[in-house]
Protein backbone atom coordinates (compact mmCIF):
# COMPACT_ATOMS: atom_id res chain seq x y z
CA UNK A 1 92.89 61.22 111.67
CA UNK A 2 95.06 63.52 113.71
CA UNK A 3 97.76 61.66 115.52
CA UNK A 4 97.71 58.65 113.38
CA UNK A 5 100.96 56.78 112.00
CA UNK A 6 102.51 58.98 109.60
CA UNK A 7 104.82 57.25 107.15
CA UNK A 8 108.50 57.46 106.44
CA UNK A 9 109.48 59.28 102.95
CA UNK A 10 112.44 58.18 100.93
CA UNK A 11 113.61 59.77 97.38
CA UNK A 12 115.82 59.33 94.23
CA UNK A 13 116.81 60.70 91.25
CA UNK A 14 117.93 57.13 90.02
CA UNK A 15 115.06 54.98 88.13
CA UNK A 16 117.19 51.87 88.71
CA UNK A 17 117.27 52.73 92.35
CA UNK A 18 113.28 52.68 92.54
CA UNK A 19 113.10 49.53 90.29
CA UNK A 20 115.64 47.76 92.42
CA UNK A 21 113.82 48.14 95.13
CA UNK A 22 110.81 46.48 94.18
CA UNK A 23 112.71 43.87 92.77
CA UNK A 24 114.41 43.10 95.79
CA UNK A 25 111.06 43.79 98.26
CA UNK A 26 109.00 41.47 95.71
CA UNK A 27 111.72 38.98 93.95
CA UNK A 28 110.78 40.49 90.88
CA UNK A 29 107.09 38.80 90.83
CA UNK A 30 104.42 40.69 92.33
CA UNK A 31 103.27 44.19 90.64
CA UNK A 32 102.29 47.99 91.45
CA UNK A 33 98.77 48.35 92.03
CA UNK A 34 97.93 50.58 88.83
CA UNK A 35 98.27 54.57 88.87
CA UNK A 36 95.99 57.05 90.91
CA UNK A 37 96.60 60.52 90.16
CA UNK A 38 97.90 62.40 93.61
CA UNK A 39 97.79 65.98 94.14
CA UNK A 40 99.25 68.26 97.18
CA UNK A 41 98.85 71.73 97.20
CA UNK A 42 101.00 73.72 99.89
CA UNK A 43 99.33 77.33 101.75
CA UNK A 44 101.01 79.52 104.36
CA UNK A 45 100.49 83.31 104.90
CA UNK A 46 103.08 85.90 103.50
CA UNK A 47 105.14 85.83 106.65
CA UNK A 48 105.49 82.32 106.84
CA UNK A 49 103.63 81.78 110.31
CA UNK A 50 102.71 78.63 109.81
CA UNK A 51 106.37 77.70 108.66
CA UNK A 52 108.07 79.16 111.64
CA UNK A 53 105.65 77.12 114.15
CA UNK A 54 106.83 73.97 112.30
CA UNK A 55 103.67 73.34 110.78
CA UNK A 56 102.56 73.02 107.07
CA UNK A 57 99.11 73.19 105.50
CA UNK A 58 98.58 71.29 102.62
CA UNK A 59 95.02 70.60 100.44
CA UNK A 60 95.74 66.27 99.55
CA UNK A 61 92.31 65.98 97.32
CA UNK A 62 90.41 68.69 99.12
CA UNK A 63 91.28 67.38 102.31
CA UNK A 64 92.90 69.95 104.42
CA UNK A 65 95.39 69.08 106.89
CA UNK A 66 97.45 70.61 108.84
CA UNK A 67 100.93 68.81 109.63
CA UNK A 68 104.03 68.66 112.00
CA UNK A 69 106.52 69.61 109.76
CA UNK A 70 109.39 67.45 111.96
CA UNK A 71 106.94 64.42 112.22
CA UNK A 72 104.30 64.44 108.87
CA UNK A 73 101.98 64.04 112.19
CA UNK A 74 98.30 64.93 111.01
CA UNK A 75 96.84 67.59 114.00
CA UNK A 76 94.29 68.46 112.59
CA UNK A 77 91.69 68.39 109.16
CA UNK A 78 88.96 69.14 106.85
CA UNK A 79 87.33 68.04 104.46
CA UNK A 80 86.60 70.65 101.77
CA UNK A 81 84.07 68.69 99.17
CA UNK A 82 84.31 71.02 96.55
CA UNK A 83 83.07 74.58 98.42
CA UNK A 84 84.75 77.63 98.29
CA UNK A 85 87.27 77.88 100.54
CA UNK A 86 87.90 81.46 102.08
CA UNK A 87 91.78 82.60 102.28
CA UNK A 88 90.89 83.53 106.18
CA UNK A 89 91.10 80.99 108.85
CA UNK A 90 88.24 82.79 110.67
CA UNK A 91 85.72 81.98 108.09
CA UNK A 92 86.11 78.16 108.42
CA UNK A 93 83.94 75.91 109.41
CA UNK A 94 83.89 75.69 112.92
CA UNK A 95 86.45 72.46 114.27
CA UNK A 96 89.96 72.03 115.35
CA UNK A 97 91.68 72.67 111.96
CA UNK A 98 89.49 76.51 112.03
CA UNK A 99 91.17 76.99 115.88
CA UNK A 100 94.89 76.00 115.48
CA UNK A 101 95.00 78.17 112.31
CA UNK A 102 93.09 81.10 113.63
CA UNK A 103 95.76 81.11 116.72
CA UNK A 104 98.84 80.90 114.20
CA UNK A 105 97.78 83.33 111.26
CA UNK A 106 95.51 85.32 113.21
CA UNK A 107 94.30 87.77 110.41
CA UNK A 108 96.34 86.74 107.76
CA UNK A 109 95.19 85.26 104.77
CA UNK A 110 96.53 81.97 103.90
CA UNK A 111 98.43 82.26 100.18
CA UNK A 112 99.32 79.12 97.82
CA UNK A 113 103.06 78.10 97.21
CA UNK A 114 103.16 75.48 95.47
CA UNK A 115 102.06 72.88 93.99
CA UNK A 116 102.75 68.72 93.57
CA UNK A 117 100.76 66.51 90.77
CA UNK A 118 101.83 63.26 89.83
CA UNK A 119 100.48 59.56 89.96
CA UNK A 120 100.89 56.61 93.11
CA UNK A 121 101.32 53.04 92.64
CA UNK A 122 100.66 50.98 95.59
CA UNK A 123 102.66 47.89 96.75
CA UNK A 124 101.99 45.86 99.91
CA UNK A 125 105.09 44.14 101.69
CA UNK A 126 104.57 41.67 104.37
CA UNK A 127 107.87 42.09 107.19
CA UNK A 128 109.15 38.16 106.94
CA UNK A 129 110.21 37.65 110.11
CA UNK A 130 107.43 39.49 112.27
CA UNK A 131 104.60 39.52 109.82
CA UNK A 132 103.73 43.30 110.18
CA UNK A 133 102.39 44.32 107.10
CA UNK A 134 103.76 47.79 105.25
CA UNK A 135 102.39 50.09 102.57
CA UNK A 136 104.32 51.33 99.94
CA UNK A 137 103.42 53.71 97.59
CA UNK A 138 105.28 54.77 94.70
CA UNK A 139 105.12 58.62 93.58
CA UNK A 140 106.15 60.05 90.79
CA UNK A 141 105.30 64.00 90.66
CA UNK A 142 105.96 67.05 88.87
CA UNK A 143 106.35 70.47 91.15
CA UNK A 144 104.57 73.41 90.06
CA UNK A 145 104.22 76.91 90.72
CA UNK A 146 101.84 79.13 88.31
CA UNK A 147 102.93 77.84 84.88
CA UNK A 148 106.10 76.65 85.55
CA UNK A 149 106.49 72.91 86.36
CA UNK A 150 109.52 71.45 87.74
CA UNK A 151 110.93 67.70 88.11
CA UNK A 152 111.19 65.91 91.26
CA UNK A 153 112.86 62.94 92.97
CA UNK A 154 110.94 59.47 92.50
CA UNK A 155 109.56 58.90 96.00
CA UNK A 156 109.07 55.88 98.01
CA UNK A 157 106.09 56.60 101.34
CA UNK A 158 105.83 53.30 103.45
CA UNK A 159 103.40 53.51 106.55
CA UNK A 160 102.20 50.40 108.74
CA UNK A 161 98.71 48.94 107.83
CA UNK A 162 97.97 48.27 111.28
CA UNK A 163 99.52 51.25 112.47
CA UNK A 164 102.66 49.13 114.25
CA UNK A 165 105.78 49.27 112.84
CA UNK A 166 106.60 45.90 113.16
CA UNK A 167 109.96 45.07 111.26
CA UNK A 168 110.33 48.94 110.08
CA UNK A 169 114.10 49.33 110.44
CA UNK A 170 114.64 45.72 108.45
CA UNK A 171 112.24 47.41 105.12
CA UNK A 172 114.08 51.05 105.99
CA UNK A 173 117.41 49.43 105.84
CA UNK A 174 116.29 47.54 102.20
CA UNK A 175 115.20 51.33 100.97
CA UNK A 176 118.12 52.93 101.71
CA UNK A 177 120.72 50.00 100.13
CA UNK A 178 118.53 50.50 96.98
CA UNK A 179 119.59 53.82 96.71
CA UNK A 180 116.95 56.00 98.48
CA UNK A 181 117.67 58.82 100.93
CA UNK A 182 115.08 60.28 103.93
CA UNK A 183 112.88 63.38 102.71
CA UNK A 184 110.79 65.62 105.35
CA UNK A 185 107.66 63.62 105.60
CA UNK A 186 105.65 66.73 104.39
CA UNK A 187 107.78 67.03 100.84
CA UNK A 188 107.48 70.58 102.04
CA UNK A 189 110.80 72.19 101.74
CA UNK A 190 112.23 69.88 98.62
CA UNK A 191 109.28 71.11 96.83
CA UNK A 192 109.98 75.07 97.42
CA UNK A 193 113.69 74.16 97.21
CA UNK A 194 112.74 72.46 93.37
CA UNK A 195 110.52 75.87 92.83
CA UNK A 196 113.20 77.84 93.98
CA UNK A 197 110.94 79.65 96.46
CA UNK A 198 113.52 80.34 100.10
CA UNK A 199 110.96 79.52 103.20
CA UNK A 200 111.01 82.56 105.46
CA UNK A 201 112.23 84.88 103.01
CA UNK A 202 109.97 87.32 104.02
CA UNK A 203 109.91 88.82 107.99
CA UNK A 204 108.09 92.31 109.00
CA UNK A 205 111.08 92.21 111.65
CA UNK A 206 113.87 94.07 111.79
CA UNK A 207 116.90 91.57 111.14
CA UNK A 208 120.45 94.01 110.12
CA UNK A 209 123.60 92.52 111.86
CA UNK A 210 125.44 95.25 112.62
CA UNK A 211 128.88 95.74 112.74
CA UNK A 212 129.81 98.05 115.87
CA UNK A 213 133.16 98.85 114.86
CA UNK A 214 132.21 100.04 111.12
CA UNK A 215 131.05 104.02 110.87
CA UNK A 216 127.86 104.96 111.38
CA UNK A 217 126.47 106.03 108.34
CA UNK A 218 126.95 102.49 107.09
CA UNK A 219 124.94 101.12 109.44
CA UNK A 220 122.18 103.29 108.44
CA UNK A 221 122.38 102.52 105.20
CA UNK A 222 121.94 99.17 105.36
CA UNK A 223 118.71 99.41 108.10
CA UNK A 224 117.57 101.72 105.81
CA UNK A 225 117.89 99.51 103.17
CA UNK A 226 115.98 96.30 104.32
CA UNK A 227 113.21 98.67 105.48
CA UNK A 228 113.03 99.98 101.94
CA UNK A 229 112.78 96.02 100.80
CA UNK A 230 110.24 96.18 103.44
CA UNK A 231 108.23 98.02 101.93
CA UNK A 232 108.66 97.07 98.28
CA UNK A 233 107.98 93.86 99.75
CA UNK A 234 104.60 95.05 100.94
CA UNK A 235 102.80 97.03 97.80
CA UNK A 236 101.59 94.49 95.58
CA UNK A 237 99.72 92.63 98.47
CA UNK A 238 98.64 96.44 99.49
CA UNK A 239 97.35 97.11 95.38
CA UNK A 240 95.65 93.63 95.44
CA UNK A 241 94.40 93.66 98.65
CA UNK A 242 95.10 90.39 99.97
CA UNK A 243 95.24 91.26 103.95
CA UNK A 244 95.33 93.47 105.88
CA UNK A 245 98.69 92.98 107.58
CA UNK A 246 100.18 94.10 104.00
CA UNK A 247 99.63 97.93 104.32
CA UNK A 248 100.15 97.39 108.01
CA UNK A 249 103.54 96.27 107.89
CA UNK A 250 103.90 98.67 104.90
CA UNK A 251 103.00 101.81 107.55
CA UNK A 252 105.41 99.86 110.30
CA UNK A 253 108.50 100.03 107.90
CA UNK A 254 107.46 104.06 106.51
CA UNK A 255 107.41 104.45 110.60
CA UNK A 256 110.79 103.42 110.99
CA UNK A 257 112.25 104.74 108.55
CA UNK A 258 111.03 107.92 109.66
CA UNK A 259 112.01 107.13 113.54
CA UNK A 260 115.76 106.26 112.18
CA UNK A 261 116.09 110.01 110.60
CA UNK A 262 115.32 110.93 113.78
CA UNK A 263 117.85 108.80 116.12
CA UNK A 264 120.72 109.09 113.61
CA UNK A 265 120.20 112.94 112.94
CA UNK A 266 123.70 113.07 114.07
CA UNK A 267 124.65 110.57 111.33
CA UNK A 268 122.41 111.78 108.35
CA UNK A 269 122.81 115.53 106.54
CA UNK A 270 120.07 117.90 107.35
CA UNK A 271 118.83 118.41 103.99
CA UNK A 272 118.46 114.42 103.85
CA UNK A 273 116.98 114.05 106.72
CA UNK A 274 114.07 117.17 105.87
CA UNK A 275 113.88 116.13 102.70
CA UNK A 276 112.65 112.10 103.15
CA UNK A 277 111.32 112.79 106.43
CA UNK A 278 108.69 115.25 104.77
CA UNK A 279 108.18 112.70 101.81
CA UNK A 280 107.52 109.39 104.04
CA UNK A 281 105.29 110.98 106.16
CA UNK A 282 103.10 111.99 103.14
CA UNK A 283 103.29 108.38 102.14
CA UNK A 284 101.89 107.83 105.71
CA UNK A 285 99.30 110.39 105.02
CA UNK A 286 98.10 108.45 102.00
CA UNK A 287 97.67 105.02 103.56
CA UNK A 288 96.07 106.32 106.86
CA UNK A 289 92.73 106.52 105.82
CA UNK A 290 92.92 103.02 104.84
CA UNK A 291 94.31 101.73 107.66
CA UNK A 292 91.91 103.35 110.15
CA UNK A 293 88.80 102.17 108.29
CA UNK A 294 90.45 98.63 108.52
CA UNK A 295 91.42 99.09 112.28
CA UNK A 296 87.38 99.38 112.72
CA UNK A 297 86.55 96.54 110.71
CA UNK A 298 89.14 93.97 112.70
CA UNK A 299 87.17 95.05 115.72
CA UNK A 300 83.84 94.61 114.93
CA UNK A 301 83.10 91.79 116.65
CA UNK A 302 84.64 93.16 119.22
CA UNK A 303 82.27 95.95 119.12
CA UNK A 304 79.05 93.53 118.84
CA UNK A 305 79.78 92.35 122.24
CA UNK A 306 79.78 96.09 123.65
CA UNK A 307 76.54 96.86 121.96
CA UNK A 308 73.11 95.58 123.38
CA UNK A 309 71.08 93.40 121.00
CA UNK A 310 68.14 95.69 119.87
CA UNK A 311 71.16 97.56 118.34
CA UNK A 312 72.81 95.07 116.64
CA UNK A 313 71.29 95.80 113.12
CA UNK A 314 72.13 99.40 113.40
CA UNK A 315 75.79 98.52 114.28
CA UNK A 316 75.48 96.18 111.02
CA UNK A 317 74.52 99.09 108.94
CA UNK A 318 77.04 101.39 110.71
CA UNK A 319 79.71 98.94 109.89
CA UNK A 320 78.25 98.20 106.42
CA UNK A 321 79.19 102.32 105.67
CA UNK A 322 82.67 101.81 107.02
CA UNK A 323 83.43 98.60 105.05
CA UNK A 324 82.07 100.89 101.86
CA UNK A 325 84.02 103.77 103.30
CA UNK A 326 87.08 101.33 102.73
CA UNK A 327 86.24 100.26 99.72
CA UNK A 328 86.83 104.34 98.42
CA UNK A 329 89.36 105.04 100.48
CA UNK A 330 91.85 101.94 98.94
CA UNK A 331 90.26 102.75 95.65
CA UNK A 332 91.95 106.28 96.08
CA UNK A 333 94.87 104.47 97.56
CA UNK A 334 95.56 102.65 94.58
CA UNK A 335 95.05 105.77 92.08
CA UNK A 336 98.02 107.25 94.03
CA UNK A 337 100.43 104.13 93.37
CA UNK A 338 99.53 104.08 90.14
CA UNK A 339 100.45 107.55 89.89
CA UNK A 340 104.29 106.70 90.81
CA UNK A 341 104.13 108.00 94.52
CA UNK A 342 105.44 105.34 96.60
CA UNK A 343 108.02 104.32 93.61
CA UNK A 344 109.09 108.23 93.33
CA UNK A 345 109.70 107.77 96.91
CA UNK A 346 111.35 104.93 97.25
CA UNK A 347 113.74 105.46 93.79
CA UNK A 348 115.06 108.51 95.19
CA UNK A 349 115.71 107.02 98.46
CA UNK A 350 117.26 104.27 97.23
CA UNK A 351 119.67 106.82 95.55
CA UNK A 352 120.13 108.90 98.25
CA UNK A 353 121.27 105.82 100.53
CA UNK A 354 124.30 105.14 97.79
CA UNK A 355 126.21 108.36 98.41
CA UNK A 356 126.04 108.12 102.20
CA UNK A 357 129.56 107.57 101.85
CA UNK A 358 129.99 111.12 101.25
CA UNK A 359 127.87 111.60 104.64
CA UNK A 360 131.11 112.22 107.20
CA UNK A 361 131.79 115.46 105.45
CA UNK A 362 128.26 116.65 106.12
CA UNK A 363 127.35 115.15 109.48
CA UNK A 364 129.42 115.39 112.54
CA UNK A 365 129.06 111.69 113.60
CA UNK A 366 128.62 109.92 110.20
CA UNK A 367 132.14 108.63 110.62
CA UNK A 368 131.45 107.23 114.39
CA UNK A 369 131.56 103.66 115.58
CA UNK A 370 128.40 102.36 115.17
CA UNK A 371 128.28 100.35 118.84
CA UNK A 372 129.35 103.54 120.59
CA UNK A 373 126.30 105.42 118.73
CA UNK A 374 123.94 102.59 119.72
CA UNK A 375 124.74 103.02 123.56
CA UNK A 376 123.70 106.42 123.29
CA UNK A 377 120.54 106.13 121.12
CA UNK A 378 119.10 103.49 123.06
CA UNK A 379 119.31 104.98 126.12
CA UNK A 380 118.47 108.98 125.00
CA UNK A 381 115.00 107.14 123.79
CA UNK A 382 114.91 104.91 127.14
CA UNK A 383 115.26 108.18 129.15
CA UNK A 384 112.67 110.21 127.18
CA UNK A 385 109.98 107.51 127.69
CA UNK A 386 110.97 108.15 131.36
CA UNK A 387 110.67 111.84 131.30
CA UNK A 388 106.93 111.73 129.27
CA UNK A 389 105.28 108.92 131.39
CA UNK A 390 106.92 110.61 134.63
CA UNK A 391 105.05 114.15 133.82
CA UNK A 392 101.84 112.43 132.95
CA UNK A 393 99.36 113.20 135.88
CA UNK A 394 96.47 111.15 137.82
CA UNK A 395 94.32 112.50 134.94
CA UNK A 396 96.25 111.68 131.91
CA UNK A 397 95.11 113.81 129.05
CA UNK A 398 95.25 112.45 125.11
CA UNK A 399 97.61 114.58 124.08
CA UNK A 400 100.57 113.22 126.85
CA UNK A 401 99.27 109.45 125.93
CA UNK A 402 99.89 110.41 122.43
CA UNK A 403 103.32 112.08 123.01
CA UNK A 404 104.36 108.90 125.15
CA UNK A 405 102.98 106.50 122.89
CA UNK A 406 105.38 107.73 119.99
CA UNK A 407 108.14 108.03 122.47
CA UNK A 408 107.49 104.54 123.40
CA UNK A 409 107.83 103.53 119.66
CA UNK A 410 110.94 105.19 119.02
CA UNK A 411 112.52 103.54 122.16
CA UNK A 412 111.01 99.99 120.63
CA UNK A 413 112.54 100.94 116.98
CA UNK A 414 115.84 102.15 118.50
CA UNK A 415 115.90 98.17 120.41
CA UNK A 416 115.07 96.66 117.59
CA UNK A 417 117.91 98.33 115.28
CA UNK A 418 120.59 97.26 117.55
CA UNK A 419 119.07 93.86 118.29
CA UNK A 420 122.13 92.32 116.77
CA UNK A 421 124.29 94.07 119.24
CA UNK A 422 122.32 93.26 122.38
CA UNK A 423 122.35 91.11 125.12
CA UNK A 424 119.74 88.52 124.26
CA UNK A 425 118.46 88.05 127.29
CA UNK A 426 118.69 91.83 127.89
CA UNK A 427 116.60 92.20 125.10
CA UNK A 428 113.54 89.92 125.06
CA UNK A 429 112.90 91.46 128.92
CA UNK A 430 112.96 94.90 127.50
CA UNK A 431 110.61 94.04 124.88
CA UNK A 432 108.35 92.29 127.25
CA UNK A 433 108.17 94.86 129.70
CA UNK A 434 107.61 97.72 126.64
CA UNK A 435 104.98 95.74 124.87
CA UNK A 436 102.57 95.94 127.88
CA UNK A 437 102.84 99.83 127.93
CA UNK A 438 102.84 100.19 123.80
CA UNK A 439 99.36 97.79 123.94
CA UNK A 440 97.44 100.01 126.20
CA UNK A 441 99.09 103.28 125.10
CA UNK A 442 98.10 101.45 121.23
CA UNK A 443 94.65 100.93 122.37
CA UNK A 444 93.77 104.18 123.66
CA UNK A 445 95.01 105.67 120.56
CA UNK A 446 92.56 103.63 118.98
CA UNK A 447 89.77 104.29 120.38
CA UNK A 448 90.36 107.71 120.32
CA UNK A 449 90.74 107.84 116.76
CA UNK A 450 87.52 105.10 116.57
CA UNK A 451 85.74 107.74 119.08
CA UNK A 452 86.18 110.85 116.62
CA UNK A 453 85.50 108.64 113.82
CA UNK A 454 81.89 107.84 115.36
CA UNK A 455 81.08 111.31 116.01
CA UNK A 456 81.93 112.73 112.79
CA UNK A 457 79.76 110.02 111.08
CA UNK A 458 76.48 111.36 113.68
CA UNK A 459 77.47 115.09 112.05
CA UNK A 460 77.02 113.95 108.87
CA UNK A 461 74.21 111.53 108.98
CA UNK A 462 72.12 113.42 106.66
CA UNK A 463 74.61 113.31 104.09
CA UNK A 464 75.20 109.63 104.47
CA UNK A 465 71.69 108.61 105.11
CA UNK A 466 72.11 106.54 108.17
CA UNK A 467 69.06 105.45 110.10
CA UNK A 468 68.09 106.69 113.28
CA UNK A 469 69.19 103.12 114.61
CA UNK A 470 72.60 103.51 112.83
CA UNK A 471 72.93 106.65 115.05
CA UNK A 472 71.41 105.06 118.02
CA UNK A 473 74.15 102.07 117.54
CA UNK A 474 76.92 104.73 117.06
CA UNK A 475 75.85 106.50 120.27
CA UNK A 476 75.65 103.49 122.56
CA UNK A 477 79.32 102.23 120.90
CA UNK A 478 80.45 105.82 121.15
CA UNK A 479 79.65 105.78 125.10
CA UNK A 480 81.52 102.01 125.64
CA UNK A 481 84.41 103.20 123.90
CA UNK A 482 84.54 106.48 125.88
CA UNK A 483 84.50 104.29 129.24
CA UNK A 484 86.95 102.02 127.63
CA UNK A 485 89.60 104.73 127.56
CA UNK A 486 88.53 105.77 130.98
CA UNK A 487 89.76 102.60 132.19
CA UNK A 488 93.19 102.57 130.09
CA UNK A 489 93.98 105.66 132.03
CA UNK A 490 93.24 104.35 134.92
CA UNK A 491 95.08 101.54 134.31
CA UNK A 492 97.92 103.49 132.98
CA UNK A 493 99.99 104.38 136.49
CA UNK A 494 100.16 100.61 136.88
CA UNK A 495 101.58 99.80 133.58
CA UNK A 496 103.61 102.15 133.42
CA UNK A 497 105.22 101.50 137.31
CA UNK A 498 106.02 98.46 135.99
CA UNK A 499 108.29 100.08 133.37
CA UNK A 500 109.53 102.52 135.10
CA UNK A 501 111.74 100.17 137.42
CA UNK A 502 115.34 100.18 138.47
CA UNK A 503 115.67 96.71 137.07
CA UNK A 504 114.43 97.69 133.59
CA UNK A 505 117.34 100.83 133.61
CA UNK A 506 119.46 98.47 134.48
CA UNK A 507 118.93 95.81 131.84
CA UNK A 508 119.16 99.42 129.13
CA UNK A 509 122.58 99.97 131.20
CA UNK A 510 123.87 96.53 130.39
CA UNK A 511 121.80 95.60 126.92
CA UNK A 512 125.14 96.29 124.69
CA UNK A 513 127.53 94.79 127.68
């Protein structure tokens, strides 16, 4: 039950300790209740969400729970019995264990970590001065993860019966004289420390410390480094399909490698530059098909709100195309990574990014400090977001959204690199006040894209055999999405005044100090 007494979690590597113990808590009469096996099975998504909210799901016999890492506190749980359980929060049964993790994954699927098995003996222990009556259990358990299995401490979990911890720090005191040291109440992180697994290992984020007084082209290196570890990071889940967010972040680290050619051109030799800016973009090319098929498919039930019922089963067909539509276009996806493409890529990158030392004689600022190039950077990408969203009229056209929204992403990416360097306060404002002008600038794109996607399906409806209410559905969504964007640009001046402020040039002014 959520909120209930959790208990406190001791451990040893020292039989003796253990067996003290219950000699001492029993005066060497009573016995452990016999064995039950015990089994705990640990999930988070990819990019440890649940891990950095301080939370931890684990499966304890089918019964989901999710936990307060800090506290073992139960907030929420499940019971499984034996279904099929679907790696999206979304498709859940409905309850409060379905909500929280929907809110902290969001669309990513939830992966297993690792594993504990082992056996409990039980031992009651009755406090002797105020009677309050204690639970011990005994665990012994092996960690695994896939067919490795590793050993871990003997642990001691004592909870109140009656939920009051009447004569706890008298029994606590007795645990740890035997020996026995506090563990996390979850076993979480000994368990991936035993599997050797590092929590948070993974971020999509940009996280380079940078030194400002070492030369330029060193900096780059290194950024361009962990984006390339990004991305390595990202293709198996892309081949297997996992998630979505795998290709996603996959496209967000080809995109910034691409936006730091361009804001260290200075830094980085022409023929370098040309060379991997041509070769990541086709990368780009190859996993955009995907990704706008998928962009579709996260929205539609979004979409079945905008679409009257008597055309709900032609939006299901509609959507049924797309989702087979996706099915081809990862399928062709795939046949390009196995032919070497993203490897070929990233090999000669790699390569290229080990004789940047030899950069200074070929670009005139690869030799610069790198926090005097970051001043400049940031704000040459701060003042062309100006200059675009300035010259956009009453009626903004696609084509100056467009040009804005990638100016708006190279000022983000150019933040970003120097976070390290930046006023932290500075910082999180800029990004606050940018994210509200990339989301609507993002979701016009969108649309647009969704928009032209609708209408080429109606041109080809022979071809694909959709219904007439497939058509009818892809008119009627066509038409909402069209007034959607009407809207977005109406809302644009707004959004965009708010940028365009003296106190967000000044926070750029002072972000490096």
């Amino acid at each position: 039950m959520a909120g209930q007494a959790t208990p406190r979690v001791f451990g040893t590597l020292d039989d003796r300790a253990r067996d003290s113990l219950v000699r001492v808590l029993t005066g060497g009469e009573a016995e452990l209740s016999s064995r039950r096996p015990v089994a705990h099975h640990f999930f988070d998504t990819f990019d440890w969400r649940l891990y950095g909210r301080g939370l931890a799901l684990v499966s304890e016999n089918r019964l989901f729970r999710l936990r307060d890492r800090r506290t073992g506190e139960i907030l929420a749980e499940h019971a499984a019995n034996g279904e099929y359980v679907s790696p999206f929060a979304a498709d859940w049964e409905p309850g409060e264990l379905r909500d929280r993790l929907r809110k902290a994954v969001k669309v990513r699927a939830l992966i297993h970590l690792v594993s504990m098995e082992g056996t409990a003996r039980g031992l009651d222990h009755t406090d002797p001065k105020t009677g309050g009556l204690w639970r011990l259990e005994f665990q012994e358990w092996q960690v695994v993860r896939g067919e490795r299995e590793f050993d871990f401490p003997h642990v001691v979990a004592a909870h109140p019966v009656d939920g009051r911890p009447k004569g706890g720090k008298r029994l606590v005191k007795r645990i740890r004289a035997a020996g026995l040291r506090s563990l996390p109440p979850t076993l979480l992180e000994p368990a991936l420390l035993v599997a050797r697994i590092r929590p948070g290992a993974y971020t999509g984020k940009v996280r380079v410390k940078i030194d400002p007084d070492r030369p330029a082209h060193e900096t780059v290196t290194r950024l361009a480094e962990h984006l390339a570890d990004t991305l390595t990071a990202n293709l198996g889940g892309m081949r297997q399909d996992v998630d979505t967010e795998f290709l996603h972040d996959a496209r967000v680290a080809m995109r910034r490698t691409r936006t730091l050619l361009s804001l260290f051109r200075a830094v980085i030799p022409k023929s370098v530059r040309k060379e991997f800016n041509d070769r990541f973009r086709d990368l780009g090319a190859i996993t955009g098909p995907v990704r706008d098929l998928d962009v579709h498919l996260l929205r539609y039930a979004e979409y079945r709100t905008m679409v009257p019922r008597k055309h709900q089963a032609g939006l299901h067909e509609l959507f049924a195309l797309v989702a087979r539509n996706r099915a081809e276009a990862h399928a062709m996806l795939i046949a390009r990574m196995d032919a070497g493409d993203f490897d070929a890529v990233l090999r000669d990158w790699r390569k290229a990014l080990e004789s940047s030392d030899t950069w200074e004689g070929e670009a005139r600022e690869a030799g610069k400090p790198s926090g005097n190039l970051a001043v400049r950077i940031v704000r040459k990408a701060h003042h062309r977001v100006l200059e675009l969203g300035r010259a956009v009229g009453d009626d903004p056209a696609d084509k100056d959204l467009h040009r804005l929204r990638i100016a708006g992403k190279k000022f983000r990416y150019a933040l970003e690199f120097h976070r390290s360097l930046a006023d932290r306060s500075a910082y999180a404002d800029l990004l606050s006040v940018m994210k509200n002008l990339q989301d609507l600038l993002g979701e016009h794109n969108d649309l647009a894209v969704q928009g032209s996607d609708l209408a080429t399906l109606g041109e080809r409806s022979d071809d694909l055999g959709l219904t007439k209410a497939a058509l009818r559905a892809a008119r009627v969504l066509s038409k909402r999405l069209t007034a959607r964007r009407a809207e977005l640009k109406t809302e644009f001046a707004v959004v965009f005044g708010e940028f365009d402020t003296k106190k967000t040039a000044g926070k750029v002014r002072r972000l490096f100090g």
